[in-house]
PDB file of N, CA and C in Angstrom:
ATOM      1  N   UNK A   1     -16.986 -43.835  45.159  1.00  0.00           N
ATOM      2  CA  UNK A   1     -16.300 -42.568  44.936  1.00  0.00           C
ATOM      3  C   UNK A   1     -15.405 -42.681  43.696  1.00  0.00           C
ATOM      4  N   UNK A   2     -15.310 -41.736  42.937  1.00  0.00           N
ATOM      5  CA  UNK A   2     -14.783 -41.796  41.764  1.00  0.00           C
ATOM      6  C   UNK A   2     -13.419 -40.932  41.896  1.00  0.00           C
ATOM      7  N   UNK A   3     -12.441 -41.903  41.527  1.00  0.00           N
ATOM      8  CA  UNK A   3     -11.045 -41.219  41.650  1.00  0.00           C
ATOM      9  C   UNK A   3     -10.143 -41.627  40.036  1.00  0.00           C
ATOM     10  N   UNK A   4      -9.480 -40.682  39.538  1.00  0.00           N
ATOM     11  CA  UNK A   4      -8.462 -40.919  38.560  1.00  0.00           C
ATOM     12  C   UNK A   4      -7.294 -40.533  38.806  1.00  0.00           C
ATOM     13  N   UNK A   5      -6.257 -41.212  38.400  1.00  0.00           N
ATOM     14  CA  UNK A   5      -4.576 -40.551  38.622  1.00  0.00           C
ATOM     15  C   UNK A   5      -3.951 -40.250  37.535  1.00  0.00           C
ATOM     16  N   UNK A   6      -3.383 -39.294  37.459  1.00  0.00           N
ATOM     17  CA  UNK A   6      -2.378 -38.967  35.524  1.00  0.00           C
ATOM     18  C   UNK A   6      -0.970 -38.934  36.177  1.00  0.00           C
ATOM     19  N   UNK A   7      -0.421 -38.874  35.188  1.00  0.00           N
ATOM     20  CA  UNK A   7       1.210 -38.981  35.568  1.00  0.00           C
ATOM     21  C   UNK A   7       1.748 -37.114  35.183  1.00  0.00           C
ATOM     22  N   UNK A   8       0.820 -36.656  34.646  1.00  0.00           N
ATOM     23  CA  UNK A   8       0.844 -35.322  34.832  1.00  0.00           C
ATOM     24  C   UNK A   8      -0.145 -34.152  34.715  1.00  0.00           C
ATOM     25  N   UNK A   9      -0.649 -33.709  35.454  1.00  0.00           N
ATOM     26  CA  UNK A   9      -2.196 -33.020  35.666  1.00  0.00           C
ATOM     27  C   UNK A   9      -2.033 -31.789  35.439  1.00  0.00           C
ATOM     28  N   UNK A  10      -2.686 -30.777  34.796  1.00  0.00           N
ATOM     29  CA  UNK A  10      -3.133 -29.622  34.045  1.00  0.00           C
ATOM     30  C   UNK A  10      -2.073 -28.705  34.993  1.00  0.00           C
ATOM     31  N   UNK A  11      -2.089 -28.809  36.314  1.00  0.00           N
ATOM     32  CA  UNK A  11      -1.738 -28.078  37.334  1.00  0.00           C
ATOM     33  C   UNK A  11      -0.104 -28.401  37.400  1.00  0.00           C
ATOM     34  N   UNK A  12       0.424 -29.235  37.362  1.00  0.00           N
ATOM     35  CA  UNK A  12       1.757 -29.523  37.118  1.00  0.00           C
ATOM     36  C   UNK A  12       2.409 -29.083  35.776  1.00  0.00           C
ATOM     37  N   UNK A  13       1.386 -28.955  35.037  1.00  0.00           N
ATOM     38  CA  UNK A  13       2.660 -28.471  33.335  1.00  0.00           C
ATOM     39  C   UNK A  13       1.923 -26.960  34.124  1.00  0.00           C
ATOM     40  N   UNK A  14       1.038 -26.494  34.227  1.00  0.00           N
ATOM     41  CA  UNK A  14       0.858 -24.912  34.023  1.00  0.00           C
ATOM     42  C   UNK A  14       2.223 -24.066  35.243  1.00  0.00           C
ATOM     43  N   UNK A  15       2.682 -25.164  35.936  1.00  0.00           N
ATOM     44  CA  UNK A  15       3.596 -24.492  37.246  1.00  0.00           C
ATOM     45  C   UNK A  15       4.578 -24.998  36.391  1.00  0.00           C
ATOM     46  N   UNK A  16       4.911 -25.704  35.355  1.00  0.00           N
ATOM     47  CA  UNK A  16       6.317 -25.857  35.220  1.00  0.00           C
ATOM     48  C   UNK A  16       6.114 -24.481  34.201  1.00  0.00           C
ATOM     49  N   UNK A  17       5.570 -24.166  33.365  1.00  0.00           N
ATOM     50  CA  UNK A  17       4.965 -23.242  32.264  1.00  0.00           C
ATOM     51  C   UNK A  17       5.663 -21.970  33.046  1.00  0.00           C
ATOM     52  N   UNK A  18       4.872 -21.940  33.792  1.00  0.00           N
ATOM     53  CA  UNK A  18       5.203 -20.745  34.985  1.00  0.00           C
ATOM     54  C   UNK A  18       6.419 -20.044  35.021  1.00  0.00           C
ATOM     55  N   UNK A  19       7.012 -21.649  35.154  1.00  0.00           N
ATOM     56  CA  UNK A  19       8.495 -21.021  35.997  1.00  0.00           C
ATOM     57  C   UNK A  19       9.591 -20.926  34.659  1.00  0.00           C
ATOM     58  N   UNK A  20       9.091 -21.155  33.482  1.00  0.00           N
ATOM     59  CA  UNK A  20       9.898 -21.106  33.052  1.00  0.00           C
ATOM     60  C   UNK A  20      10.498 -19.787  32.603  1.00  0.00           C
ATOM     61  N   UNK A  21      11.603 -19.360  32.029  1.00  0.00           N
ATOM     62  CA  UNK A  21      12.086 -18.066  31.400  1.00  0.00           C
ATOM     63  C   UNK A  21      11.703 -17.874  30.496  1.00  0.00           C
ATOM     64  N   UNK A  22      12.614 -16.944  30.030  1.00  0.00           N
ATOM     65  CA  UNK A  22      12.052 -16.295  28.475  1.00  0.00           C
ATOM     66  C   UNK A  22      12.879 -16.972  27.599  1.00  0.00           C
ATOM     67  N   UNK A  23      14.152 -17.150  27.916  1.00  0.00           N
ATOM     68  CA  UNK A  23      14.897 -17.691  26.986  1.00  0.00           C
ATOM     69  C   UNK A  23      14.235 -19.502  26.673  1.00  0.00           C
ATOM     70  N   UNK A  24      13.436 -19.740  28.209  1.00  0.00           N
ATOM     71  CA  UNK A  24      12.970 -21.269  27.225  1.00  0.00           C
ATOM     72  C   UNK A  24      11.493 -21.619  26.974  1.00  0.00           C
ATOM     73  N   UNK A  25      11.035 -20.297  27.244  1.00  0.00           N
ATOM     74  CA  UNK A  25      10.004 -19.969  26.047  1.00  0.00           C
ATOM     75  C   UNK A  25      10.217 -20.057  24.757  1.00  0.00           C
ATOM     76  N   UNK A  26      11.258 -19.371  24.779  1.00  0.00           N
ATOM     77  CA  UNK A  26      10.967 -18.817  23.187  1.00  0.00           C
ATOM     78  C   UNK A  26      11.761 -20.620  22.597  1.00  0.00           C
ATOM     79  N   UNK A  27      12.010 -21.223  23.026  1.00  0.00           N
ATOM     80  CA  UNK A  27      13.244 -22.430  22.799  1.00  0.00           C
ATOM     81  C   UNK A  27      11.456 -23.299  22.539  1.00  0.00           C
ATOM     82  N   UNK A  28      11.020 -23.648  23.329  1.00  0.00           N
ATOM     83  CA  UNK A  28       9.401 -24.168  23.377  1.00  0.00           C
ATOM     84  C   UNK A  28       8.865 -23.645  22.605  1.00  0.00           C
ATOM     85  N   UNK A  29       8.532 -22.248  21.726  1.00  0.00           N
ATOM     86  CA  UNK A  29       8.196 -22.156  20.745  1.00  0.00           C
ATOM     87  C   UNK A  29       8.628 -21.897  19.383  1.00  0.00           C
ATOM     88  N   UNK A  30      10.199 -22.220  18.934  1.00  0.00           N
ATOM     89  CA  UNK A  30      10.960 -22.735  18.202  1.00  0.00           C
ATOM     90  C   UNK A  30      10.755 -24.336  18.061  1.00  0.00           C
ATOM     91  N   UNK A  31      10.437 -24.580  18.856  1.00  0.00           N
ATOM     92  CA  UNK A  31      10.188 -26.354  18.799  1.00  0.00           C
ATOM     93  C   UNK A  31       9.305 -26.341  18.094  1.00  0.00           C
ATOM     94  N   UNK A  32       7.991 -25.390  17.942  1.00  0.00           N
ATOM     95  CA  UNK A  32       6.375 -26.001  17.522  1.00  0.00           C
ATOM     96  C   UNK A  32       5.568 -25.811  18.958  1.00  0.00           C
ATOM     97  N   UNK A  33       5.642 -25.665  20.018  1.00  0.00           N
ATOM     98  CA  UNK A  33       5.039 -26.263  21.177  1.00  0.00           C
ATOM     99  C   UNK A  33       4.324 -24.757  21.725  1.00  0.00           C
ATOM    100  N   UNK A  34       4.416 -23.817  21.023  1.00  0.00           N
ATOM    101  CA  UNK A  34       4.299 -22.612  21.590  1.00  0.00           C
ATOM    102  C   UNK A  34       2.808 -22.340  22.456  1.00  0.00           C
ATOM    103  N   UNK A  35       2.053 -23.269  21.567  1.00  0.00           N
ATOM    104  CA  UNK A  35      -0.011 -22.907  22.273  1.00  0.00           C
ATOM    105  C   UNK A  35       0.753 -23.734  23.382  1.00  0.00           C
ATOM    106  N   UNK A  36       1.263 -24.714  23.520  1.00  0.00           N
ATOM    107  CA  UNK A  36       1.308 -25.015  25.400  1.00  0.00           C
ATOM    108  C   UNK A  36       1.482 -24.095  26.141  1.00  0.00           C
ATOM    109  N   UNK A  37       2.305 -22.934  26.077  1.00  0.00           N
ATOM    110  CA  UNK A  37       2.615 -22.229  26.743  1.00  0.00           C
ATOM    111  C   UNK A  37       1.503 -20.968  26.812  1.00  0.00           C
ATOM    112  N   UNK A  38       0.456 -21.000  26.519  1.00  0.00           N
ATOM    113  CA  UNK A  38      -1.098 -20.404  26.681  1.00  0.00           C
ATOM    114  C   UNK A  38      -1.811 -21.535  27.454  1.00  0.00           C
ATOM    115  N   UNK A  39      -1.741 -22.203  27.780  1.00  0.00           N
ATOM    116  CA  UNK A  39      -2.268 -23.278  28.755  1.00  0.00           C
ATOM    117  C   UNK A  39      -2.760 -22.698  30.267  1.00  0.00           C
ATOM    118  N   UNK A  40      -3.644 -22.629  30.558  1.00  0.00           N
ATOM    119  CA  UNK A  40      -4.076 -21.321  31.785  1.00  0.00           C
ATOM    120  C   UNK A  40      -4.538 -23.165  33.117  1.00  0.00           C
ATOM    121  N   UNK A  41      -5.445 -23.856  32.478  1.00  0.00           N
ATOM    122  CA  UNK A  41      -6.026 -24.996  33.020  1.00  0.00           C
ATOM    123  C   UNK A  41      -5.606 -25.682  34.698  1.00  0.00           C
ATOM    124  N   UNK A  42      -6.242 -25.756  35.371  1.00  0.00           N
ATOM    125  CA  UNK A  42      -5.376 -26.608  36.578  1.00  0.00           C
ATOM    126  C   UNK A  42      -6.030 -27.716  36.962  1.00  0.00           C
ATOM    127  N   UNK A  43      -6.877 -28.197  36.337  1.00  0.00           N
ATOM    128  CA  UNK A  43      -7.138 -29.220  36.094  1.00  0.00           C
ATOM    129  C   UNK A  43      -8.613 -29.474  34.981  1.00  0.00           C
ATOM    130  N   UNK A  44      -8.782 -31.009  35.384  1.00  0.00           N
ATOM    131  CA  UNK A  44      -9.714 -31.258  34.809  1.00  0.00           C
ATOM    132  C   UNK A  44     -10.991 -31.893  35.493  1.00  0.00           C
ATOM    133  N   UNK A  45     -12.115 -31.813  35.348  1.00  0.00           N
ATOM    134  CA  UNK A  45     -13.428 -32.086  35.776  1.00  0.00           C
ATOM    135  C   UNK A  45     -13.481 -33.439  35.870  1.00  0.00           C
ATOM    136  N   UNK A  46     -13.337 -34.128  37.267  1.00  0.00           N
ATOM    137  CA  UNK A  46     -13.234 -35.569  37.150  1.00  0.00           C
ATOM    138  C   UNK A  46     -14.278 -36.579  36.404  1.00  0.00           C
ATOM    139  N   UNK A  47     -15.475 -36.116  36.302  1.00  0.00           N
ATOM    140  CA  UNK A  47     -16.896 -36.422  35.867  1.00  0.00           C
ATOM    141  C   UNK A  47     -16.882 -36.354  33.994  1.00  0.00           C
ATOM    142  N   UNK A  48     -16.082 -35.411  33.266  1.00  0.00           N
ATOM    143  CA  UNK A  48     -15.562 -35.156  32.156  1.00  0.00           C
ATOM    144  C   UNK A  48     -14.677 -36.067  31.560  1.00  0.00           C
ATOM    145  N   UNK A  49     -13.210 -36.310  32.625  1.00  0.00           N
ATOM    146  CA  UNK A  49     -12.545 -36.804  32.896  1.00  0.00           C
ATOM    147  C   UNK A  49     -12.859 -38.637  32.327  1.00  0.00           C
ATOM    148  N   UNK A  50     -14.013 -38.823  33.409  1.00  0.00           N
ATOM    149  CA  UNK A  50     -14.449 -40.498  33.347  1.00  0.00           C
ATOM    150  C   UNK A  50     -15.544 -40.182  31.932  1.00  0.00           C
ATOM    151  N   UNK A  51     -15.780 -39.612  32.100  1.00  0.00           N
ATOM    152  CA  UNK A  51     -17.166 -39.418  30.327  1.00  0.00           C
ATOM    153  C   UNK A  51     -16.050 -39.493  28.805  1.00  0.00           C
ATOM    154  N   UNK A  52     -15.165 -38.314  29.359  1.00  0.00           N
ATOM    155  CA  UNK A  52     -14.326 -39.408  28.102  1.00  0.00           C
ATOM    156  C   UNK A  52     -13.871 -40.461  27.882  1.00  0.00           C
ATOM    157  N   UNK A  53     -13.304 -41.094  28.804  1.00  0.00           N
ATOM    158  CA  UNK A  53     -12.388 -42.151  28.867  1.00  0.00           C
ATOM    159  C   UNK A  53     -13.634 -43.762  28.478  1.00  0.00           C
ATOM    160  N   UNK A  54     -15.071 -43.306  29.412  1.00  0.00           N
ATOM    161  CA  UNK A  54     -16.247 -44.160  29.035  1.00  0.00           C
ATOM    162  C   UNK A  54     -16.559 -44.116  27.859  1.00  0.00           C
ATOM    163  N   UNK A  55     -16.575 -43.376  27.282  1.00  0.00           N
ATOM    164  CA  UNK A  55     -17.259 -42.960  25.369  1.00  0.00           C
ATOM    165  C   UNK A  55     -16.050 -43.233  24.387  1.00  0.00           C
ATOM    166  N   UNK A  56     -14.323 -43.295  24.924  1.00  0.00           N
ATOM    167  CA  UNK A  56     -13.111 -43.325  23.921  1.00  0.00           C
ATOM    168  C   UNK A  56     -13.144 -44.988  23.911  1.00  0.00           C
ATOM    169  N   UNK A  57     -13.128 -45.285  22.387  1.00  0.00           N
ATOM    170  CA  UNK A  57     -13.152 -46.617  22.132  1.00  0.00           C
ATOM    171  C   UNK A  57     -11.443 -46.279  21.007  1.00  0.00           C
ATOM    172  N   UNK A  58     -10.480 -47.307  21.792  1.00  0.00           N
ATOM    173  CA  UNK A  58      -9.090 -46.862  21.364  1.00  0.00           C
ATOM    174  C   UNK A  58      -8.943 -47.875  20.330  1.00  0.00           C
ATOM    175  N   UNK A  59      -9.458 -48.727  20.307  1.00  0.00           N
ATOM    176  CA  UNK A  59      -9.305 -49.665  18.695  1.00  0.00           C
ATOM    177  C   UNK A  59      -9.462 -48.617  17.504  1.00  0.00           C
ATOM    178  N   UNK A  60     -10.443 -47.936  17.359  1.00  0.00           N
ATOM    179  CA  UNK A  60     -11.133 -47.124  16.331  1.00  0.00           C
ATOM    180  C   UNK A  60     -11.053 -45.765  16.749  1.00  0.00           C
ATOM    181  N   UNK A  61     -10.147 -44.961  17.990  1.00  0.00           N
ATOM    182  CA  UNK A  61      -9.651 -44.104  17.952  1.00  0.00           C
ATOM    183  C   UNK A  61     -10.604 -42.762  17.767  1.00  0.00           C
ATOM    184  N   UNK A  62     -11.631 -43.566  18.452  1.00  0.00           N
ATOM    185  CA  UNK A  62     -13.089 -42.431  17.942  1.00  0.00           C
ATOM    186  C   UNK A  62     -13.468 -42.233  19.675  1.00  0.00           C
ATOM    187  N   UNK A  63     -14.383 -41.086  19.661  1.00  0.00           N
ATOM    188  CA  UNK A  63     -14.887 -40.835  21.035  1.00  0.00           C
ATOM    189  C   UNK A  63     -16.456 -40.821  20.091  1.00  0.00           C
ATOM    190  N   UNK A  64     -17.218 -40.894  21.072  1.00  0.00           N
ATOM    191  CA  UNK A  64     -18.691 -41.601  20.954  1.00  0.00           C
ATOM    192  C   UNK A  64     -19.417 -40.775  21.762  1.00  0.00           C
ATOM    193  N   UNK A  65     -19.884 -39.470  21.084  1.00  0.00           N
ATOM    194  CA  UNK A  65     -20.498 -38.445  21.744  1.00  0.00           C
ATOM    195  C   UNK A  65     -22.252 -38.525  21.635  1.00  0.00           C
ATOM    196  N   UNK A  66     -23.130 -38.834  22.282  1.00  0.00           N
ATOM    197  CA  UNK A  66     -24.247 -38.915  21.986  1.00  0.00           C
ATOM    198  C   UNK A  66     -24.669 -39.490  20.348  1.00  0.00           C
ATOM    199  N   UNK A  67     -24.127 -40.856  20.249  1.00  0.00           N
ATOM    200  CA  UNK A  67     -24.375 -40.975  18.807  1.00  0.00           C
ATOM    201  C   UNK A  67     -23.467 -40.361  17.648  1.00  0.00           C
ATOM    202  N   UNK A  68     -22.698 -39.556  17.972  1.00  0.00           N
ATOM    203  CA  UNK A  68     -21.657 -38.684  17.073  1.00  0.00           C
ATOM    204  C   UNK A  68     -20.245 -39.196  16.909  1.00  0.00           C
ATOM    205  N   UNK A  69     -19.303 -39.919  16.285  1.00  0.00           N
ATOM    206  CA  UNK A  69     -17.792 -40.163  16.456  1.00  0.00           C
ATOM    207  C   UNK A  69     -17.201 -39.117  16.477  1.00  0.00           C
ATOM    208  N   UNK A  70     -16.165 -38.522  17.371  1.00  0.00           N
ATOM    209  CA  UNK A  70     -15.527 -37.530  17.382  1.00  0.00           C
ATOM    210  C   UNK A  70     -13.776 -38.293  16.841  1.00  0.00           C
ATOM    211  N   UNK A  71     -13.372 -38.359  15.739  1.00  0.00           N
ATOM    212  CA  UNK A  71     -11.914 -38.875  15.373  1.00  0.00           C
ATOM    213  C   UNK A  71     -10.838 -38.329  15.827  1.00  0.00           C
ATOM    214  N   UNK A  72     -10.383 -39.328  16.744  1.00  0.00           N
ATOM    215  CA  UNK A  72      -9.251 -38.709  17.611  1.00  0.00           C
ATOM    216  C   UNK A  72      -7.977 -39.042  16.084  1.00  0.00           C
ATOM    217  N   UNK A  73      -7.149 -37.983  15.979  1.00  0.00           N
ATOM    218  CA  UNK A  73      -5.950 -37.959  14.987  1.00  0.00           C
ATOM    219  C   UNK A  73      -5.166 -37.137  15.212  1.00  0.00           C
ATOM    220  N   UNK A  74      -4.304 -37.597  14.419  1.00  0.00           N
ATOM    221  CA  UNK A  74      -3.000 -36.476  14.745  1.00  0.00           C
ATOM    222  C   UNK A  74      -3.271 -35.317  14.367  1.00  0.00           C
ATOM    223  N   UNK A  75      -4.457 -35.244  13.237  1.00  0.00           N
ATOM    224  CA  UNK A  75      -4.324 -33.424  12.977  1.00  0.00           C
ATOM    225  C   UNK A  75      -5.611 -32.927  14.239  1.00  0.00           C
ATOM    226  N   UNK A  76      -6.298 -33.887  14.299  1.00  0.00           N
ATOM    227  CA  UNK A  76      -7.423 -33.343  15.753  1.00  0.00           C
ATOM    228  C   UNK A  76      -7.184 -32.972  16.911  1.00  0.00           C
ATOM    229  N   UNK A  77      -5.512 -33.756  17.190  1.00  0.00           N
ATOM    230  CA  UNK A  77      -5.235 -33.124  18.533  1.00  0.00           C
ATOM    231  C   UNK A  77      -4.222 -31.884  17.960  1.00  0.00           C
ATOM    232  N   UNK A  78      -3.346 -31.652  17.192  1.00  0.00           N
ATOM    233  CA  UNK A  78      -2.971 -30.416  16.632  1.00  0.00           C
ATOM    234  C   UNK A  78      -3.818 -29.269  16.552  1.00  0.00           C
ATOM    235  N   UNK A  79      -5.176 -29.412  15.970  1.00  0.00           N
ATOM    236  CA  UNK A  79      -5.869 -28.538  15.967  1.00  0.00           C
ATOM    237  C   UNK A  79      -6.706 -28.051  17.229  1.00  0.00           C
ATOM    238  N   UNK A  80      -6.428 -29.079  18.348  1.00  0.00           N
ATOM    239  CA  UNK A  80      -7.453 -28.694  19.951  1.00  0.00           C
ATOM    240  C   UNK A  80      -6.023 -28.105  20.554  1.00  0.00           C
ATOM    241  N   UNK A  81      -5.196 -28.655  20.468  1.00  0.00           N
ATOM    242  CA  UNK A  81      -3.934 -28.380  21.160  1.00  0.00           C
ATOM    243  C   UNK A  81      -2.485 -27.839  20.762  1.00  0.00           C
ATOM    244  N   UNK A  82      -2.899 -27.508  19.320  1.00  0.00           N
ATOM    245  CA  UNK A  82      -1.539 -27.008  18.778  1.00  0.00           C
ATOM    246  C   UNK A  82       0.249 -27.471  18.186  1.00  0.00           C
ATOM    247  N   UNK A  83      -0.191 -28.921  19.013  1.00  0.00           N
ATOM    248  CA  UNK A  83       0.496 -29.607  19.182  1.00  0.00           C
ATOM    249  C   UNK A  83       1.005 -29.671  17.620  1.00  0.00           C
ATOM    250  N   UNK A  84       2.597 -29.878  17.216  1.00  0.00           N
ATOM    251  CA  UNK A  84       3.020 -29.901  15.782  1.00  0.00           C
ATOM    252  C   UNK A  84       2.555 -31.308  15.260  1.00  0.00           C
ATOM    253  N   UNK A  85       2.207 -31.659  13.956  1.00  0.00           N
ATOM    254  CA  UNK A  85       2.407 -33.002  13.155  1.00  0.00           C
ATOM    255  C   UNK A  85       4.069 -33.160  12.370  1.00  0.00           C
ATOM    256  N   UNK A  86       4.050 -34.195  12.861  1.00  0.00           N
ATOM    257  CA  UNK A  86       5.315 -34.782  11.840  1.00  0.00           C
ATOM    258  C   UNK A  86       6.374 -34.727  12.287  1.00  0.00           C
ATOM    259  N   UNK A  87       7.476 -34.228  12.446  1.00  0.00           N
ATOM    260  CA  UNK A  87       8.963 -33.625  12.366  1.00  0.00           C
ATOM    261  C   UNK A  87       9.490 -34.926  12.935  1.00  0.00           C
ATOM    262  N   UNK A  88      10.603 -35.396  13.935  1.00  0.00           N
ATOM    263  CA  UNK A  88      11.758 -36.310  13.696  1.00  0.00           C
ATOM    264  C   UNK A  88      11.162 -37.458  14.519  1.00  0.00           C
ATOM    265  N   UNK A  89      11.223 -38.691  13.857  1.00  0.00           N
ATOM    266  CA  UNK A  89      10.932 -39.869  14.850  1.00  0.00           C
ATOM    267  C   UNK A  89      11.921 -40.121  15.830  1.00  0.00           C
ATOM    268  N   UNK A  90      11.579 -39.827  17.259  1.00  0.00           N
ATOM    269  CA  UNK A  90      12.523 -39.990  17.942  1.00  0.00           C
ATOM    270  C   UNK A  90      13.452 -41.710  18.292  1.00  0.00           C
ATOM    271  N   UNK A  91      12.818 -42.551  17.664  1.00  0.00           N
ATOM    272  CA  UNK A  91      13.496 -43.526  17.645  1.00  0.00           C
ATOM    273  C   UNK A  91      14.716 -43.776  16.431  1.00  0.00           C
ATOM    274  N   UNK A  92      14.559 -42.569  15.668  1.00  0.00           N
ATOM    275  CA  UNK A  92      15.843 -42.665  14.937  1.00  0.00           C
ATOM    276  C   UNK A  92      16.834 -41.532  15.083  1.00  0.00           C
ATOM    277  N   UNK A  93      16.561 -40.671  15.734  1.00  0.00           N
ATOM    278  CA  UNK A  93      17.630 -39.622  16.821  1.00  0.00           C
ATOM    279  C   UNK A  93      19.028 -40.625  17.480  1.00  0.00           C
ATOM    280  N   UNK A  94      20.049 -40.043  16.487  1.00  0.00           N
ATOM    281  CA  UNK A  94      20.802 -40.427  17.470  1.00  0.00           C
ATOM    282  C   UNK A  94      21.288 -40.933  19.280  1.00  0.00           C
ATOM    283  N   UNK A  95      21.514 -41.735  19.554  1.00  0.00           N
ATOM    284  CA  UNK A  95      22.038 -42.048  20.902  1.00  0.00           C
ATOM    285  C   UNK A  95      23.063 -40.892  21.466  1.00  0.00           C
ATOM    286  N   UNK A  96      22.277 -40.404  22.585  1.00  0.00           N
ATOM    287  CA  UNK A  96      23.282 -39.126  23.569  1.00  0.00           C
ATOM    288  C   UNK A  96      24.909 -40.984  24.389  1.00  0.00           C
ATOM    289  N   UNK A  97      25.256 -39.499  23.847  1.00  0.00           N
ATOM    290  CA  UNK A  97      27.035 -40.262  23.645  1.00  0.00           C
ATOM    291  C   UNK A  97      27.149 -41.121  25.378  1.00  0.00           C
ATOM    292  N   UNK A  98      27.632 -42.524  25.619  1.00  0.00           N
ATOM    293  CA  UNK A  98      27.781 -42.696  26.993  1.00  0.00           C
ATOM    294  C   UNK A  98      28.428 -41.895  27.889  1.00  0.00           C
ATOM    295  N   UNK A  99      29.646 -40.977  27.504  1.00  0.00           N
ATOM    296  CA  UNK A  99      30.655 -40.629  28.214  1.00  0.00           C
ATOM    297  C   UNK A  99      30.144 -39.145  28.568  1.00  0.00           C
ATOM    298  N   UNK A 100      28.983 -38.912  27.846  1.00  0.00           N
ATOM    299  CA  UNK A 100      28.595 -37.322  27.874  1.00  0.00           C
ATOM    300  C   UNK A 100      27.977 -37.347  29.781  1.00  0.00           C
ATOM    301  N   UNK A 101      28.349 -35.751  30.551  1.00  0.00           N
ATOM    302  CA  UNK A 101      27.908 -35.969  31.789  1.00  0.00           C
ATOM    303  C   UNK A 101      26.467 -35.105  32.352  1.00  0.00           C
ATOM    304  N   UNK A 102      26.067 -35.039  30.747  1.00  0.00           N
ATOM    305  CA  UNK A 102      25.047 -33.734  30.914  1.00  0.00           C
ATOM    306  C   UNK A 102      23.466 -34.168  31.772  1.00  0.00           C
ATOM    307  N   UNK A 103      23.641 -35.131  31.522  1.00  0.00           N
ATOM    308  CA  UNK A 103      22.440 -35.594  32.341  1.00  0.00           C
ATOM    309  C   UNK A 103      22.178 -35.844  34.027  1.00  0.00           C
ATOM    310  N   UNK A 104      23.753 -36.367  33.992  1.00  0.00           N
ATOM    311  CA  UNK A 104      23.789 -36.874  35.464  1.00  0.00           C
ATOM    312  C   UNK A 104      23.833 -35.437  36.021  1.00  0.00           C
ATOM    313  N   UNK A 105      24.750 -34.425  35.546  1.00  0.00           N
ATOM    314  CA  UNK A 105      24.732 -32.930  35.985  1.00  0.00           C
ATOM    315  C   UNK A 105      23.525 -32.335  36.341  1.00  0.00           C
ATOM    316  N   UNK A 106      22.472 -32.765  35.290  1.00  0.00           N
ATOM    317  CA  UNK A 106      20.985 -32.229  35.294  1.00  0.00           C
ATOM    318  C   UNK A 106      20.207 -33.208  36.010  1.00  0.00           C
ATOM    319  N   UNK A 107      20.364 -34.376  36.330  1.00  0.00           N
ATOM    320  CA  UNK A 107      19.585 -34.653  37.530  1.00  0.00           C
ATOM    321  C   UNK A 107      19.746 -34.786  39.126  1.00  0.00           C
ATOM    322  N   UNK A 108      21.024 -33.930  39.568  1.00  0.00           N
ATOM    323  CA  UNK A 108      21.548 -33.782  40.615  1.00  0.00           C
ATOM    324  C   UNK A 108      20.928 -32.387  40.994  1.00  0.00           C
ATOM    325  N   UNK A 109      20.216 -31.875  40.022  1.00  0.00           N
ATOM    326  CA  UNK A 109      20.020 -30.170  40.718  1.00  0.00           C
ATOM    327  C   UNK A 109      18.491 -30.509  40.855  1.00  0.00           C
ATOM    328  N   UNK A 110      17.939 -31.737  41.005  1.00  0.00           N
ATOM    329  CA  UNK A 110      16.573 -31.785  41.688  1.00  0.00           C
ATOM    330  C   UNK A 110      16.583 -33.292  43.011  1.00  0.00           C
ATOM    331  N   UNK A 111      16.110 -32.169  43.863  1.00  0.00           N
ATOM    332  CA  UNK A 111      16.259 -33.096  45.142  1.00  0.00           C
ATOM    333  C   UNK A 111      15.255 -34.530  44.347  1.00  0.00           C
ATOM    334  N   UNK A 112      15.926 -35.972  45.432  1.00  0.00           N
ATOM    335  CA  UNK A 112      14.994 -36.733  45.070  1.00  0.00           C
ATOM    336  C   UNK A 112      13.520 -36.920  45.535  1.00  0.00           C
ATOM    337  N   UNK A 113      12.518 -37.266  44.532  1.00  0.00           N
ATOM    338  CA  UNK A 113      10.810 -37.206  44.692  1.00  0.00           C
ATOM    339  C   UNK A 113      10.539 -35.660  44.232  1.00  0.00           C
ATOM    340  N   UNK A 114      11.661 -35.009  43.692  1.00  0.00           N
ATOM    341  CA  UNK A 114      10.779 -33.846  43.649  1.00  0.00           C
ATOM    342  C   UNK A 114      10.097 -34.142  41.778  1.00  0.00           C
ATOM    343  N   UNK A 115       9.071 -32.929  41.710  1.00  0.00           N
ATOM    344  CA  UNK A 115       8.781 -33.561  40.295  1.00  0.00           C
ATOM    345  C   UNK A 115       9.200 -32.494  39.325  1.00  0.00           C
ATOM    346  N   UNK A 116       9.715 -33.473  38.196  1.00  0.00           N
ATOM    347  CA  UNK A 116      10.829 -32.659  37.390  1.00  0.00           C
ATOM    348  C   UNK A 116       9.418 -32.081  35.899  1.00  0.00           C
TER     349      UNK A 116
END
């Protein structure tokens, strides 16, 4: 039997998508991120699923379609998914300040195991 697990499945961003407002819509598409929020999907075809992952050779970043390389890149997934190229490396983003309490505030308003 063929089983796969993701750490987040078509059906989990389209319900967070969902719930979100307008005001962080429009904040999501000020970012660049806006085609996510056209995302209809609730999942994916497990059989699809394993056919890519069998044909994606990640050294060379190519998928291997009947004889065909399909080049996985940053502008290839931009262009399937909208997704922006470029803007800030988050490893050189400043450090959120220790003393700041905005986080601990924001992870107290989700019970624990729920998924954020």
């Amino acid at each position: 039997m063929l089983s796969m697990k993701n750490r987040c499945s078509p059906e989990s961003l389209l319900s967070i998508i969902l719930g979100l407002s307008k005001q962080q819509k429009e904040c999501v598409r000020s970012m660049g991120f806006g085609s996510l929020l056209k995302m209809k999907m609730t999942d994916i075809p497990l059989k699809l699923g394993f056919y890519i992952l069998q044909k994606f050779d990640y050294e060379r970043m190519v998928i291997d379609v009947e004889g065909k390389e399909l080049k996985v890149t940053t502008q290839s997934v931009h262009d399937m998914l909208g997704i922006p190229t470029g803007g800030t490396i988050l490893t050189q983003l400043d450090q959120w300040p220790k003393y700041d309490t905005s986080y601990d505030e924001w992870k107290q308003r989700f019970q624990e195991g729920a998924i954020i």
